[in-house]
Protein backbone atom coordinates (compact mmCIF):
# COMPACT_ATOMS: atom_id res chain seq x y z
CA UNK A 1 145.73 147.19 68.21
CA UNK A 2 146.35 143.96 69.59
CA UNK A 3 145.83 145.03 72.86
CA UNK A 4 142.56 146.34 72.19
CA UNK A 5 141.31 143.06 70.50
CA UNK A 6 143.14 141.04 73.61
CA UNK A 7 141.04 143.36 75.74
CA UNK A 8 137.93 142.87 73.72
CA UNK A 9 138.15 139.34 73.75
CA UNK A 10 138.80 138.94 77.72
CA UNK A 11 136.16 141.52 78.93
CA UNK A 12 133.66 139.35 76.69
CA UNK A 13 134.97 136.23 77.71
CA UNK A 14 134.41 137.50 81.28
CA UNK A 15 130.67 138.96 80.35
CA UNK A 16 129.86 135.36 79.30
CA UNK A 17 131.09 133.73 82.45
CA UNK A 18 128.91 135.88 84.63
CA UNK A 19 125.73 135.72 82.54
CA UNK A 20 126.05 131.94 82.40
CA UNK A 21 126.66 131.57 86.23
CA UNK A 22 123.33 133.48 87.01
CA UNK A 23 120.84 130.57 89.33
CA UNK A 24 117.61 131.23 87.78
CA UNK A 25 115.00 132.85 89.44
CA UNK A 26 111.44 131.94 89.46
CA UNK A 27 108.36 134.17 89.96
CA UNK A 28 106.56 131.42 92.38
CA UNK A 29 106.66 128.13 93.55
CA UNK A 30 104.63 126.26 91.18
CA UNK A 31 106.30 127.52 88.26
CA UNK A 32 109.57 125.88 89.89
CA UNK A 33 108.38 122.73 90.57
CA UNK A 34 106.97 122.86 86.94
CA UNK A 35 110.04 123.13 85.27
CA UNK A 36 112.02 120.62 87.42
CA UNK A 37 109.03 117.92 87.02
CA UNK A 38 109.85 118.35 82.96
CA UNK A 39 113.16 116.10 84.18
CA UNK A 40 111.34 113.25 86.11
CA UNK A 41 109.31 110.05 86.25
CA UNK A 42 106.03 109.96 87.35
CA UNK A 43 104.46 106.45 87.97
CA UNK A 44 100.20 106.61 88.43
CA UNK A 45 98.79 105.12 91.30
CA UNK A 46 97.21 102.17 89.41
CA UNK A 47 101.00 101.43 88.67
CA UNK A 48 102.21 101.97 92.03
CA UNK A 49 99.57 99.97 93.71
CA UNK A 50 100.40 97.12 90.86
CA UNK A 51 103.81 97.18 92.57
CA UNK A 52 102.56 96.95 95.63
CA UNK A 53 100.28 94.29 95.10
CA UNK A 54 103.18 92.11 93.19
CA UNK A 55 105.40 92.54 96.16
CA UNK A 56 108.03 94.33 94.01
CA UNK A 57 110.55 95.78 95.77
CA UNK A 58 110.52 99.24 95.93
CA UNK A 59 110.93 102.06 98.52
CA UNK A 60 107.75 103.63 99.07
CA UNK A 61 108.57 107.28 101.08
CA UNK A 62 106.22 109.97 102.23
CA UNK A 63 107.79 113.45 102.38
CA UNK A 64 104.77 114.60 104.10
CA UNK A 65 104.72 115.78 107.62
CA UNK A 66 104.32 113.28 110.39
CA UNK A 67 101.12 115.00 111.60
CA UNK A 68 100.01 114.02 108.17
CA UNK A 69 100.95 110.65 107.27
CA UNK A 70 99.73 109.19 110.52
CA UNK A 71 95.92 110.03 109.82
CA UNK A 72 96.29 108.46 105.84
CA UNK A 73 99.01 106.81 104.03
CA UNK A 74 99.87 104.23 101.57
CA UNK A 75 100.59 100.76 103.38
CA UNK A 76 104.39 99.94 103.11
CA UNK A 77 105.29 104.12 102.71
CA UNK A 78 107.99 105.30 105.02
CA UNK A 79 107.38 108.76 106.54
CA UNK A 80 110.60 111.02 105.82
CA UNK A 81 109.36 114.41 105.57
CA UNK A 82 110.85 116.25 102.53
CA UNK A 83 112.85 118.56 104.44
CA UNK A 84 115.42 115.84 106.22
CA UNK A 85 114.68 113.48 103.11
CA UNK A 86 118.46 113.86 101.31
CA UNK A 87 120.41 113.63 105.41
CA UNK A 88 118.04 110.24 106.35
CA UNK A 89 119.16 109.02 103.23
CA UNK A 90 122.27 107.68 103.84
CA UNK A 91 121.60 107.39 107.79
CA UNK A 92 121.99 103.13 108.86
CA UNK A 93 120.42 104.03 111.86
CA UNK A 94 117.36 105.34 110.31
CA UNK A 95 116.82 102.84 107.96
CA UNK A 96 117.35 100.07 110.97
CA UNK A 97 114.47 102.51 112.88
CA UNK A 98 112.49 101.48 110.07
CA UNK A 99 113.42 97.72 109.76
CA UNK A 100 114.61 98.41 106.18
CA UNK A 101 118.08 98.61 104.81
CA UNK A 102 119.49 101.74 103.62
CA UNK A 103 118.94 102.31 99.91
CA UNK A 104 121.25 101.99 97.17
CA UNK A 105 121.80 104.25 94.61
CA UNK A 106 120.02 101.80 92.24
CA UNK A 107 116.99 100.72 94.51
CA UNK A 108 113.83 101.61 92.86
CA UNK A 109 112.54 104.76 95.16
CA UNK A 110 109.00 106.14 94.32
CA UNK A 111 108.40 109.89 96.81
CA UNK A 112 104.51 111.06 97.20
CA UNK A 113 103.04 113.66 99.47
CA UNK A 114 99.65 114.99 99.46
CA UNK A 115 99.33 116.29 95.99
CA UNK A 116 102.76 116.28 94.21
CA UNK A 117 104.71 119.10 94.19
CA UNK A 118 106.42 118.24 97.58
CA UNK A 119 106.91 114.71 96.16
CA UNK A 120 108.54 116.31 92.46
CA UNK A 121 111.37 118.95 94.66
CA UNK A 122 112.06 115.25 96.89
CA UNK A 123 112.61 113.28 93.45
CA UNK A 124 114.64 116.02 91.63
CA UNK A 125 116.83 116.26 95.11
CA UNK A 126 117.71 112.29 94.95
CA UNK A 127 118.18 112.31 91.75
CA UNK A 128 120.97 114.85 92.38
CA UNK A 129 122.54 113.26 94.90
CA UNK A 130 123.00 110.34 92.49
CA UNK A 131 119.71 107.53 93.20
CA UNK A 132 119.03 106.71 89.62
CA UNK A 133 115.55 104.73 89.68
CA UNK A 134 113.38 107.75 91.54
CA UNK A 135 110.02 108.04 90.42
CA UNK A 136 107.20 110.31 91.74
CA UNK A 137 103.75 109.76 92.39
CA UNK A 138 101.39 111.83 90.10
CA UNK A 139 98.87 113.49 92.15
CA UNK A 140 100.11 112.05 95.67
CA UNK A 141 98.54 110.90 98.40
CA UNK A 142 95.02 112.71 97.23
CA UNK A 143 94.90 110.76 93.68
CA UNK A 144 95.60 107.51 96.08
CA UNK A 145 92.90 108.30 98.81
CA UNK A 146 90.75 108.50 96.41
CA UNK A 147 91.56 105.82 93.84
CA UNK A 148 91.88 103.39 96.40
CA UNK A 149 89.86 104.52 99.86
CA UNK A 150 89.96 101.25 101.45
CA UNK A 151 93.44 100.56 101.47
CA UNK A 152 94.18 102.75 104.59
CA UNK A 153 91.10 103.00 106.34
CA UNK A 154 91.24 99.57 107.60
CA UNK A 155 94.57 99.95 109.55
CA UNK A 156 93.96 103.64 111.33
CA UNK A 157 92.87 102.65 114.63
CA UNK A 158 95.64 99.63 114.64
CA UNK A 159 98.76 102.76 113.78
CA UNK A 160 96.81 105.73 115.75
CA UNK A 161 95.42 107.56 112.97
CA UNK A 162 91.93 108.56 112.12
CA UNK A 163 92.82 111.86 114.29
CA UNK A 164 91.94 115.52 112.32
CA UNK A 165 94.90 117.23 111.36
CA UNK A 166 96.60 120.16 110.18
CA UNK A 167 97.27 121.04 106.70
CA UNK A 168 100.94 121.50 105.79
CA UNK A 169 102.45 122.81 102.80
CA UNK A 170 99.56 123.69 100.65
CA UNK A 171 100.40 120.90 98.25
């Protein structure tokens, strides 16, 4: 009899292990960035720009593609597209490429792309590898562009933008 319960007890001991170690699965993109933005900080652009304006330190990073920063970005933003983001992190060389120095895990780090999602999965992958101050930029680039048109515009011809481009991404 003890046996049994022993045998009970181990075989559902061992059926809770595996159903907790399941990843979850979801049906499409947008309902996983969804569910990981329900973790993070958003800042508006009428915040951000604030910041910018004040001269507050922050870094400022596009995960776009480079074929679509250079036409349009936010003055100050560093262009590291979302899927090198978390190996340039920690890279001195990069950081020296870009005449900044590398970030800290407590710098203040705000991500954007063109529309957000890109900008949430960059935020939630920072945050994991242990930058506590990341905040993402609710409705990217887009919201920007058209909040504040002039900001950019001005600069193209001086940084080689103002060339058409292709979309990337979808978001």
């Amino acid at each position: 009899m003890n046996r049994l319960i022993n045998l009970i007890w181990i075989m559902s001991l061992m059926l809770i292990i595996v159903s907790c170690s399941k990843e979850k699965q979801y049906a499409t993109a947008d309902e996983w960035v969804a569910e990981t933005q329900l973790g993070l900080e958003k800042i508006k652009v009428e915040d951000l720009k604030k910041k910018i304006d004040d001269f507050e330190m922050i870094y400022l990073l596009d995960v776009r593609e480079p074929n679509e920063h250079y036409p349009g970005f936010i003055p100050g933003s560093i262009n590291t597209p979302g899927g090198v983001l978390i190996f340039k992190m920690q890279n001195d060389d990069f950081w020296e490429s870009e005449m900044a120095y590398t970030p800290q895990k407590e710098d203040k780090i705000i991500v954007y792309c063109k529309k957000g999602k890109r900008s949430v999965m960059a935020a939630d992958a920072l945050k994991k590898l242990g930058y506590k101050n990341v905040k993402y930029l609710d409705g990217g680039f887009k919201k920007w562009e058209l909040t504040y048109p002039l900001e950019y515009d001005e600069k193209l011809d001086q940084m080689g933008g103002g060339s058409s481009h292709e979309e990337v991404g979808g978001c």
